[in-house]
Protein backbone atom coordinates (compact mmCIF):
# COMPACT_ATOMS: atom_id res chain seq x y z
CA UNK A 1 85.70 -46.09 -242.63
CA UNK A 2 84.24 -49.07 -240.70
CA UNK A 3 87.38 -50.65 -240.20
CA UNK A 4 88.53 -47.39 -238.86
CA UNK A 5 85.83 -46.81 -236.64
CA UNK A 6 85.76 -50.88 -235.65
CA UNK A 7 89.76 -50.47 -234.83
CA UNK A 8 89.12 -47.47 -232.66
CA UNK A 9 86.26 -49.54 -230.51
CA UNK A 10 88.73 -52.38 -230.02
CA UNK A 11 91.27 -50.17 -228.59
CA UNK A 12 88.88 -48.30 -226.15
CA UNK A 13 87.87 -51.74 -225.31
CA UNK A 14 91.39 -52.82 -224.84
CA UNK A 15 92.39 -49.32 -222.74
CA UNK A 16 89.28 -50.83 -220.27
CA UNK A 17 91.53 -53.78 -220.02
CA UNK A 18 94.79 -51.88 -219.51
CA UNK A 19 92.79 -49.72 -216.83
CA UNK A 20 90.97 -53.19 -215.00
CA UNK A 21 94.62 -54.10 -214.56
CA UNK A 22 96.06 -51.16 -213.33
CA UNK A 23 92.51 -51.26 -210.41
CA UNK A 24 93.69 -54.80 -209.88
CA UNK A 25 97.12 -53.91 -209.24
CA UNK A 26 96.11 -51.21 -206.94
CA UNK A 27 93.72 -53.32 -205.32
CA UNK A 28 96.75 -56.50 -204.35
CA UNK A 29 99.38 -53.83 -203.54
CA UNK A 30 96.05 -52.44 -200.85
CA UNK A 31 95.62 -56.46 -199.81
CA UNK A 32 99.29 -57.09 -199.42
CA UNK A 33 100.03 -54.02 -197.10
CA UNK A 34 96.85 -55.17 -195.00
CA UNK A 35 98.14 -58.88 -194.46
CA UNK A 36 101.58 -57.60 -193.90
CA UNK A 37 100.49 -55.10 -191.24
CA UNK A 38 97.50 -56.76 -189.62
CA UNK A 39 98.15 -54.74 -186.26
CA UNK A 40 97.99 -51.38 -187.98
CA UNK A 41 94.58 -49.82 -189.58
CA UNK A 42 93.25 -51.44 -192.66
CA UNK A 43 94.34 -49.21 -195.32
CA UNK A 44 92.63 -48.46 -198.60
CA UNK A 45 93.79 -46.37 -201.87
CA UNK A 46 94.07 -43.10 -200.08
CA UNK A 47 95.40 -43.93 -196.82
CA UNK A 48 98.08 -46.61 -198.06
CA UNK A 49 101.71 -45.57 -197.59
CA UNK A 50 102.83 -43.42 -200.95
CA UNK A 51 106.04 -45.61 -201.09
CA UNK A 52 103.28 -48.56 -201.98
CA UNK A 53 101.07 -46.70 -204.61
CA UNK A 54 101.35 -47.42 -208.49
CA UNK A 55 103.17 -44.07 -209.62
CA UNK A 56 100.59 -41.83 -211.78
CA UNK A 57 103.01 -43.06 -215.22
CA UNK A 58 100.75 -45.50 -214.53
CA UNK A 59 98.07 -44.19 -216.18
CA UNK A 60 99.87 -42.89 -219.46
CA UNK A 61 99.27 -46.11 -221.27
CA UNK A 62 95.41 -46.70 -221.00
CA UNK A 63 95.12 -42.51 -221.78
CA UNK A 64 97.13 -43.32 -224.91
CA UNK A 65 95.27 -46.25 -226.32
CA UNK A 66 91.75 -44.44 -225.53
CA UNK A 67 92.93 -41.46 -227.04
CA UNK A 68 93.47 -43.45 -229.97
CA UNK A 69 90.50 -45.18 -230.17
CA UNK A 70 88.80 -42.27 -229.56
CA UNK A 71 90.51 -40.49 -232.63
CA UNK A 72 89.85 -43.65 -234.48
CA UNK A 73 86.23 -44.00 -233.93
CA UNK A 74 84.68 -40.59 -233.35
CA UNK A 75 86.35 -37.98 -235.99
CA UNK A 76 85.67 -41.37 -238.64
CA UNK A 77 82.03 -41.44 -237.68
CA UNK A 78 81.63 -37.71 -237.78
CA UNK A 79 83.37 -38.17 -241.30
CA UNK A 80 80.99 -41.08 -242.12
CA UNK A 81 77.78 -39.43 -241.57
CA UNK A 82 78.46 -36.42 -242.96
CA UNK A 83 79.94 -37.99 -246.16
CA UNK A 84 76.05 -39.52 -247.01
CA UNK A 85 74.03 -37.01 -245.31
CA UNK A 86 72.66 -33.94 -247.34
CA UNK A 87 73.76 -30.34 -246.62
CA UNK A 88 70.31 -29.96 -244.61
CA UNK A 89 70.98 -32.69 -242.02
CA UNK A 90 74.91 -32.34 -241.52
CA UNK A 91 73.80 -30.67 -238.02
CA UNK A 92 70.75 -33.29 -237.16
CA UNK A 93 73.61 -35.89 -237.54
CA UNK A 94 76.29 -34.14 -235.42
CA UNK A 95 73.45 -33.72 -232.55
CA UNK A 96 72.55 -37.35 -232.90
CA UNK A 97 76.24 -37.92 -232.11
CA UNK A 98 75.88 -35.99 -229.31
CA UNK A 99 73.09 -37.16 -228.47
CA UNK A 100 74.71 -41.26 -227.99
CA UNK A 101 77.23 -39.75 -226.54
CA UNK A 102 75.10 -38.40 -223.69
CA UNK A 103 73.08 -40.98 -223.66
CA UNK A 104 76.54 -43.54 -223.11
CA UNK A 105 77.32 -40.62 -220.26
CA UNK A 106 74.17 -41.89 -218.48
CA UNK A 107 74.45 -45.11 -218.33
CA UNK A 108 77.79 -44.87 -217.06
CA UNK A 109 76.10 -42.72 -213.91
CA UNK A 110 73.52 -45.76 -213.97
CA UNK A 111 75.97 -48.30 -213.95
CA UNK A 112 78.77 -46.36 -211.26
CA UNK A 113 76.13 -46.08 -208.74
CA UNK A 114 75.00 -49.86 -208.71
CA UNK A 115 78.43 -51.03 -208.86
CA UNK A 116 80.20 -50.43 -206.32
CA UNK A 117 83.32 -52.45 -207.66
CA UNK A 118 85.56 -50.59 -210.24
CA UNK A 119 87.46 -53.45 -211.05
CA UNK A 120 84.13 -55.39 -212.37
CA UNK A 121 83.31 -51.78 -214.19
CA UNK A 122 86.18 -51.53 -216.24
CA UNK A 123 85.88 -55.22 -217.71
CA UNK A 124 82.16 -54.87 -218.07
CA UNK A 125 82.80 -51.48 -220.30
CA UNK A 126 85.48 -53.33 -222.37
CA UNK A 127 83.24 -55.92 -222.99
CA UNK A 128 80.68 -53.85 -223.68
CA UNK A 129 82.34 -52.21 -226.22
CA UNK A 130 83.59 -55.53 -228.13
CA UNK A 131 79.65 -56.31 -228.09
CA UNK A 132 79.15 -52.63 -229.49
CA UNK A 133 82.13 -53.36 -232.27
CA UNK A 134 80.94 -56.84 -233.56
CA UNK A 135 77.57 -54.99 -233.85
CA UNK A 136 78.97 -52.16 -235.89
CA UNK A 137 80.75 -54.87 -238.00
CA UNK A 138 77.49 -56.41 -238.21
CA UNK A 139 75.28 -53.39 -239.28
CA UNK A 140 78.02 -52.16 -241.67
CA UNK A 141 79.38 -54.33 -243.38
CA UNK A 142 78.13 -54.20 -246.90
CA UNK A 143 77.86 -50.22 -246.48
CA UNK A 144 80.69 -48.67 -248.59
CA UNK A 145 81.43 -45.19 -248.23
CA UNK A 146 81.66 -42.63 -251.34
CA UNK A 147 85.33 -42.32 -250.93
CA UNK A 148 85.99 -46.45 -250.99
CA UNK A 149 85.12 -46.96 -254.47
CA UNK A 150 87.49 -49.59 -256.43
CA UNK A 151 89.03 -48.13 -259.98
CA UNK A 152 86.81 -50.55 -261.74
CA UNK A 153 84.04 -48.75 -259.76
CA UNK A 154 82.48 -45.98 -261.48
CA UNK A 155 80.96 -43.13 -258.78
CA UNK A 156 77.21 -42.62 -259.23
CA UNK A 157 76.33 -40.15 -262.57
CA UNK A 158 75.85 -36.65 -260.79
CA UNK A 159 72.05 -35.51 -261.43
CA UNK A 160 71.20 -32.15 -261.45
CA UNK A 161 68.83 -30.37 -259.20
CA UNK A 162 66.92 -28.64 -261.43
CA UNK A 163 65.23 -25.71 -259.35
CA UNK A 164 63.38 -23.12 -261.03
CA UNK A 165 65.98 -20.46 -261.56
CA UNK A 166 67.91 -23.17 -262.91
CA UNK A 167 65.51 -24.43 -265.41
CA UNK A 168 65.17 -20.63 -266.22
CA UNK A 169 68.77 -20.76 -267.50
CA UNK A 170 68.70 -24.14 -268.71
CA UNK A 171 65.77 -22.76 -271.28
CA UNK A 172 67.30 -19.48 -271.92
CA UNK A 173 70.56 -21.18 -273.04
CA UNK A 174 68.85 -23.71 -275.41
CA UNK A 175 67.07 -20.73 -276.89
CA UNK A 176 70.57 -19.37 -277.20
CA UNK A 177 72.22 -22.50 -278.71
CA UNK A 178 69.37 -23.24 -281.13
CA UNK A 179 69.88 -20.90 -283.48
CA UNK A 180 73.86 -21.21 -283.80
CA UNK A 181 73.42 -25.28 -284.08
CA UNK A 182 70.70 -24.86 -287.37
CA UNK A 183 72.94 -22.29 -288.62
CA UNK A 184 75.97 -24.82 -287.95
CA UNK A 185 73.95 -27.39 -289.99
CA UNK A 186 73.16 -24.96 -293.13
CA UNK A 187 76.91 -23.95 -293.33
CA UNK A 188 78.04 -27.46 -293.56
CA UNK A 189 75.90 -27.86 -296.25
């Protein structure tokens, strides 16, 4: 599950990358028009000539690989937390996901407004998010999930919660059993 969820932060980090490209590309085709027209008006990304624009195809490759990672990472964390958390707190952990998630949303807002730059944004996220996957690696990696155990593994004995009903029944059928086992005993006799 780590590797899973590690894999899936390296490829949103890498779909940063692809997308800090794709701005830099934009950004030389905006330069070049300006230094080949200097007696025209400075143009920028929506007033350069469509025949110069990247074509939106573009953009396919960077929505594939954070789609990916996104796949990768979120549904396997969703997976991971719900695999050790008790029945009670299987909704506490899907609103902490949430939660990061907004959280991530607003520093993004932060981070937009005091950059002004998206160029500089898209390689800051990417390396961001290497920092954020050497720090899962990090945290996690002696943690081994319930469904990663080796065949010479054995899973944990199952205990059983013994609430009151159930030690009701648990009585009641050793009162049952009792009898038939003593009787068992004098037959063999």
């Amino acid at each position: 599950a780590t590797f899973r969820m590690i894999s899936g932060m390296v490829l949103v980090s890498s779909s940063f990358v692809i997308c800090g490209f794709v701005q830099l590309a934009m950004e030389n085709r905006v330069t070049a028009w300006n230094e080949a027209n200097p007696d025209l008006t400075p143009a920028t990304f929506e007033t350069l000539d469509k025949t110069q624009q990247l074509h939106i195809l573009t953009t396919i490759p960077q929505i594939f690989v954070i789609t990916c990672g996104e796949i990768l990472c979120s549904i396997t964390a969703l997976e991971f937390a719900y695999a050790y958390a008790p029945q009670s707190m299987k909704s506490v952990c899907q609103s902490m996901f949430l939660l990061t998630n907004a959280c991530g949303n607003i520093c993004v807002i932060i981070f937009t407004k005091i950059t002004k730059e998206d160029l500089y944004l898209y390689f800051m996220w990417a390396a961001i998010e290497l920092g954020a996957a050497f720090l899962m690696y990090y945290i996690c990696r002696r943690v081994q999930a319930p469904w990663t155990l080796t065949r010479t593994q054995e899973p944990p004995p199952r205990t059983l919660q013994l609430t009151p009903r159930r030690w009701r029944q648990v009585v009641t059928a050793q009162k049952l059993l009792l009898p038939l086992t003593r009787n068992d005993a004098d037959n063999s006799r």
